[in-house]
Protein backbone atom coordinates (compact mmCIF):
# COMPACT_ATOMS: atom_id res chain seq x y z
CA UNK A 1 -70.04 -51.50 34.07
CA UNK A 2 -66.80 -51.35 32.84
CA UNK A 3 -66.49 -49.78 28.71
CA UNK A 4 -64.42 -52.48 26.64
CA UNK A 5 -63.17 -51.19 23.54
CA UNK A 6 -62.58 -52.77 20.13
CA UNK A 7 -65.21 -55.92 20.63
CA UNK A 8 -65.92 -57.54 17.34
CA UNK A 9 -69.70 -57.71 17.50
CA UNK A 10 -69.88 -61.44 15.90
CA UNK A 11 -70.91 -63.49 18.82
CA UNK A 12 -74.10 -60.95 19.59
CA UNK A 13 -75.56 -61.45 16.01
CA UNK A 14 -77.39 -64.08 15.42
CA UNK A 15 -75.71 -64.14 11.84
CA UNK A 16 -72.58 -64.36 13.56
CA UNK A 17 -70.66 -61.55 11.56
CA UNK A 18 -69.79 -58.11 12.35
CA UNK A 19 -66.81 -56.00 12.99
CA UNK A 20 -65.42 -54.20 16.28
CA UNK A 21 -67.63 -51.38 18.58
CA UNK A 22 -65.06 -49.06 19.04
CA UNK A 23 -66.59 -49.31 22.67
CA UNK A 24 -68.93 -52.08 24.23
CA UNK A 25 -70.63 -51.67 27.74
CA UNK A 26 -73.37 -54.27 28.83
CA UNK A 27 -76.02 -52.79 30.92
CA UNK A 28 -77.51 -55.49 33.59
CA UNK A 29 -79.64 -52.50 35.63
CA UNK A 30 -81.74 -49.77 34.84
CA UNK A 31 -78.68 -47.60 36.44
CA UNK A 32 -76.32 -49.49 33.97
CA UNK A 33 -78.52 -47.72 31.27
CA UNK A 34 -78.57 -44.25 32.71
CA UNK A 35 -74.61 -44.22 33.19
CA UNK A 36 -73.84 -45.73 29.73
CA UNK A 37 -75.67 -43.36 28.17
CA UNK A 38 -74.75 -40.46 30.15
CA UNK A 39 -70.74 -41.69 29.53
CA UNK A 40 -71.70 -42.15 26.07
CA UNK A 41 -72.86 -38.79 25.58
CA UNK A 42 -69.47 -37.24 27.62
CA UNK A 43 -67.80 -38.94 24.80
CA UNK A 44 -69.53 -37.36 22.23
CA UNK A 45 -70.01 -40.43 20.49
CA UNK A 46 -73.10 -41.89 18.88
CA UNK A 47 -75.05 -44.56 20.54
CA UNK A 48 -76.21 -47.79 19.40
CA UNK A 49 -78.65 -49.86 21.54
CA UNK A 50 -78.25 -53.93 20.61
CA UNK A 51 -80.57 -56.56 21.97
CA UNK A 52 -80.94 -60.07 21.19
CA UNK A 53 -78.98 -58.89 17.62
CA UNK A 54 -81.02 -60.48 15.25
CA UNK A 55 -81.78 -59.72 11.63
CA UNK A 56 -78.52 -57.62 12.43
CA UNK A 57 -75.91 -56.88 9.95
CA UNK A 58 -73.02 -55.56 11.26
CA UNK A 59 -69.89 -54.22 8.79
CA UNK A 60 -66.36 -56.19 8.87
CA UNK A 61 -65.32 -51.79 9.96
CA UNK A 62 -67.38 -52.09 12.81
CA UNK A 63 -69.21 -49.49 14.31
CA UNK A 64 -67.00 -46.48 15.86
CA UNK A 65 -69.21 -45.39 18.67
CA UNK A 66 -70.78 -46.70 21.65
CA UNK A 67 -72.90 -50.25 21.84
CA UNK A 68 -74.86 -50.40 24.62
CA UNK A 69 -75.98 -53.94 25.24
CA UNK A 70 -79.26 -54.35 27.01
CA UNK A 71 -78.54 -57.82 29.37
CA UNK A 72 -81.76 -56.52 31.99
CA UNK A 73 -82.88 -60.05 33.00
CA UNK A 74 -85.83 -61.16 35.50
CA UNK A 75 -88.75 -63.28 35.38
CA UNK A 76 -91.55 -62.30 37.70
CA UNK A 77 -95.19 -63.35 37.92
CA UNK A 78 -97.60 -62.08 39.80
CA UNK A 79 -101.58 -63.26 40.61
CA UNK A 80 -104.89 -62.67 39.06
CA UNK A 81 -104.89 -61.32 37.01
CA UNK A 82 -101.64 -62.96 35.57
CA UNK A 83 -98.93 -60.62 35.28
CA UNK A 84 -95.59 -61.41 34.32
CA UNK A 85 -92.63 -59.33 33.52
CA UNK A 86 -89.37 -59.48 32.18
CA UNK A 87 -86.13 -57.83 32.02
CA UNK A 88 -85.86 -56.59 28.48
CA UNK A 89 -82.39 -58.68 28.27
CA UNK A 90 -84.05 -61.81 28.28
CA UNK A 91 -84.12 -64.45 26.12
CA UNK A 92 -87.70 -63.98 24.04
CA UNK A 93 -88.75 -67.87 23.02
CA UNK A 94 -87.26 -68.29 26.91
CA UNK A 95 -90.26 -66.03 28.08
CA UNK A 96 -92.78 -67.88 25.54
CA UNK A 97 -91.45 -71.34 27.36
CA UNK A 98 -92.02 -70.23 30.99
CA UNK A 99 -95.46 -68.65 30.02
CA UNK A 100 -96.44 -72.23 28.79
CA UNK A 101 -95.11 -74.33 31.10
CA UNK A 102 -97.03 -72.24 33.61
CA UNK A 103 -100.37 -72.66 31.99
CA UNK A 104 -100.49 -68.90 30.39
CA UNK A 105 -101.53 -68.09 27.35
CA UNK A 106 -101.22 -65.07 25.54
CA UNK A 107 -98.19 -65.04 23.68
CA UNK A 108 -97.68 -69.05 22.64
CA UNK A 109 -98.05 -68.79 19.35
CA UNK A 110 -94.83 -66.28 19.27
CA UNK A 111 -92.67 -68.97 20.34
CA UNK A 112 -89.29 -69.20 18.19
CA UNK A 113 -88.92 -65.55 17.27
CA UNK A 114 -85.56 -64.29 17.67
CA UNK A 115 -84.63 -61.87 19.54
CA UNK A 116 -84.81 -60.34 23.71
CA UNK A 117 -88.50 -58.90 25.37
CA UNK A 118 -86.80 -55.45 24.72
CA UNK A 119 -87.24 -55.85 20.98
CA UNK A 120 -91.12 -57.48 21.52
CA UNK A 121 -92.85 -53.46 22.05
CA UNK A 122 -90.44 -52.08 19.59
CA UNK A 123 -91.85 -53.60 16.36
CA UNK A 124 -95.58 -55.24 17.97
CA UNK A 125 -94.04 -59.01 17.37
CA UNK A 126 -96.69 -61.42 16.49
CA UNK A 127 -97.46 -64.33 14.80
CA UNK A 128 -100.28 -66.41 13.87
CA UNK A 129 -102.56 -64.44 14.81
CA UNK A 130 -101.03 -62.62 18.18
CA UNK A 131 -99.42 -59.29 18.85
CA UNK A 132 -98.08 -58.65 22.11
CA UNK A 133 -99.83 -55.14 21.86
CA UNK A 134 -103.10 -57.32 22.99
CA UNK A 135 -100.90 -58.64 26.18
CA UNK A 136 -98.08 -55.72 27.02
CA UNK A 137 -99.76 -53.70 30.18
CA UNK A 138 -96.89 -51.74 30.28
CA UNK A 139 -93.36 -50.97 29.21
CA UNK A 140 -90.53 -49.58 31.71
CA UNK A 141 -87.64 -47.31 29.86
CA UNK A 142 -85.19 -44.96 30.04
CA UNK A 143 -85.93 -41.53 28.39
CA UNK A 144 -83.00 -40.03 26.67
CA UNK A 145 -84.28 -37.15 26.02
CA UNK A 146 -85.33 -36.16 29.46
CA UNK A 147 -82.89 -38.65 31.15
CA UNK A 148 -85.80 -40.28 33.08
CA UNK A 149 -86.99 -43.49 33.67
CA UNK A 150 -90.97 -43.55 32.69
CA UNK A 151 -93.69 -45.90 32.14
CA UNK A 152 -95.31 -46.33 29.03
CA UNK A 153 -98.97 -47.67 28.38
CA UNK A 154 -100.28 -49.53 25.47
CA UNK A 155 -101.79 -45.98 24.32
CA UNK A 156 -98.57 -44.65 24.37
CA UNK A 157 -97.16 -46.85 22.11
CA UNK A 158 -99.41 -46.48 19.61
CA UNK A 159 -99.63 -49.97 18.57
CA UNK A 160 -100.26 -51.17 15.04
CA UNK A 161 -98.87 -53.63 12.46
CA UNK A 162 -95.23 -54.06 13.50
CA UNK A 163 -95.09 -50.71 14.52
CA UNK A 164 -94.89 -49.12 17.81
CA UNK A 165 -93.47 -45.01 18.37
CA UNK A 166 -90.29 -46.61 19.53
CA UNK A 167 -89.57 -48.04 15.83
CA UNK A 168 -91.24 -44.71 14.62
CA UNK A 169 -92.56 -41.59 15.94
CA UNK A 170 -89.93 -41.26 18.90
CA UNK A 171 -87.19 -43.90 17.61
CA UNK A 172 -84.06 -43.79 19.44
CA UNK A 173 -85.57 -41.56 22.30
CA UNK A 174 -86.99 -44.79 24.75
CA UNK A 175 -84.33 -47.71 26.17
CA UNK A 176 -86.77 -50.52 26.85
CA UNK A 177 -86.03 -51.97 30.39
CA UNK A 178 -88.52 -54.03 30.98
CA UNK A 179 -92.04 -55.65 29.74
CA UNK A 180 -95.32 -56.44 31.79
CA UNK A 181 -97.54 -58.51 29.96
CA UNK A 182 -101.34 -59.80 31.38
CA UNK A 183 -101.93 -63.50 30.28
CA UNK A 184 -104.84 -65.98 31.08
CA UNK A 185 -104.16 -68.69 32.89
CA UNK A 186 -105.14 -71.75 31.49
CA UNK A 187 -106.35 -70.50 28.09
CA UNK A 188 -106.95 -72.13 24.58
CA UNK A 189 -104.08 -70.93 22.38
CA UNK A 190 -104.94 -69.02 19.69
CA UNK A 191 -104.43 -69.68 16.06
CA UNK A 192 -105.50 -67.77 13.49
């Protein structure tokens, strides 16, 4: 992971605007995570963690610290019951779309929301009568405040309307990594 400085941050909004990070680094590993935020820190610079960059405003200035860009990809099911996790870099409505070609249901009615899996615990995303709080098992992240990876529960999280502790309580302190959700196979969809 090499730090690239002065990248305008246009092309990873979905608005498309944005000024310059005064330094970029792209994080494709949990270890990716822990070393850009440990540099980041050496730097004494502030940190800003950017998913899928959506509803994201970015000034023509820029921002003068340290974008970390979570790119953690990785599909993986496993069997009964269904399990499948995801890199929090990935592509949400690309996790809805392999979910339903695959027969499991869950989370189809939360197709064509912006954004990565990283950003899906952060605010409880849901639509039309889902939340992924009824479907994450658990979420994988990087502590920065005890420089750790851990694993949080859905009791952790403290779940509720488009709130989770990582948008409140404990904002900025968790680096989502990854997401394991439990989905039915074969099951109605639900709209409500």
């Amino acid at each position: 992971m090499k730090p690239m400085e002065n990248l305008p941050l246009a092309r990873w909004t979905t608005f498309g605007l944005g000024g310059p990070a005064r330094w970029f680094l792209e994080a494709t590993s949990d270890e990716d995570v822990a070393a850009g935020v440990a540099w980041t820190r050496e730097q004494g610079l502030s940190l800003f963690v950017l998913g899928g960059g959506s509803n994201l405003l970015v000034a023509d200035g820029g921002f003068p610290g340290v974008v970390l860009r979570i790119a953690i990809g990785g599909i993986r099911e496993a069997g009964a019951p269904e399990i499948l996790e995801a890199g929090a870099g990935e592509d949400w409505d690309g996790v809805v779309a392999h979910a339903v070609a695959r027969g499991l249901g869950g989370i189809e009615c939360l197709s064509g929301i912006p954004g990565t899996v990283g950003g899906t615990p952060v605010q409880n995303v849901g639509a039309y009568g889902q939340e992924v709080s009824t479907s994450i098992r658990r979420v994988d992240a990087f502590d920065r405040q005890t420089e750790c990876l851990v694993t949080l529960t859905p009791a952790d999280l403290g779940f509720a309307y488009r709130r989770s502790i990582l948008n409140s309580t404990a904002a900025g302190r968790y680096i989502v990594l990854r997401v394991t959700y439990e989905l039915q196979r074969d099951a109605a969809p639900c709209i409500a």
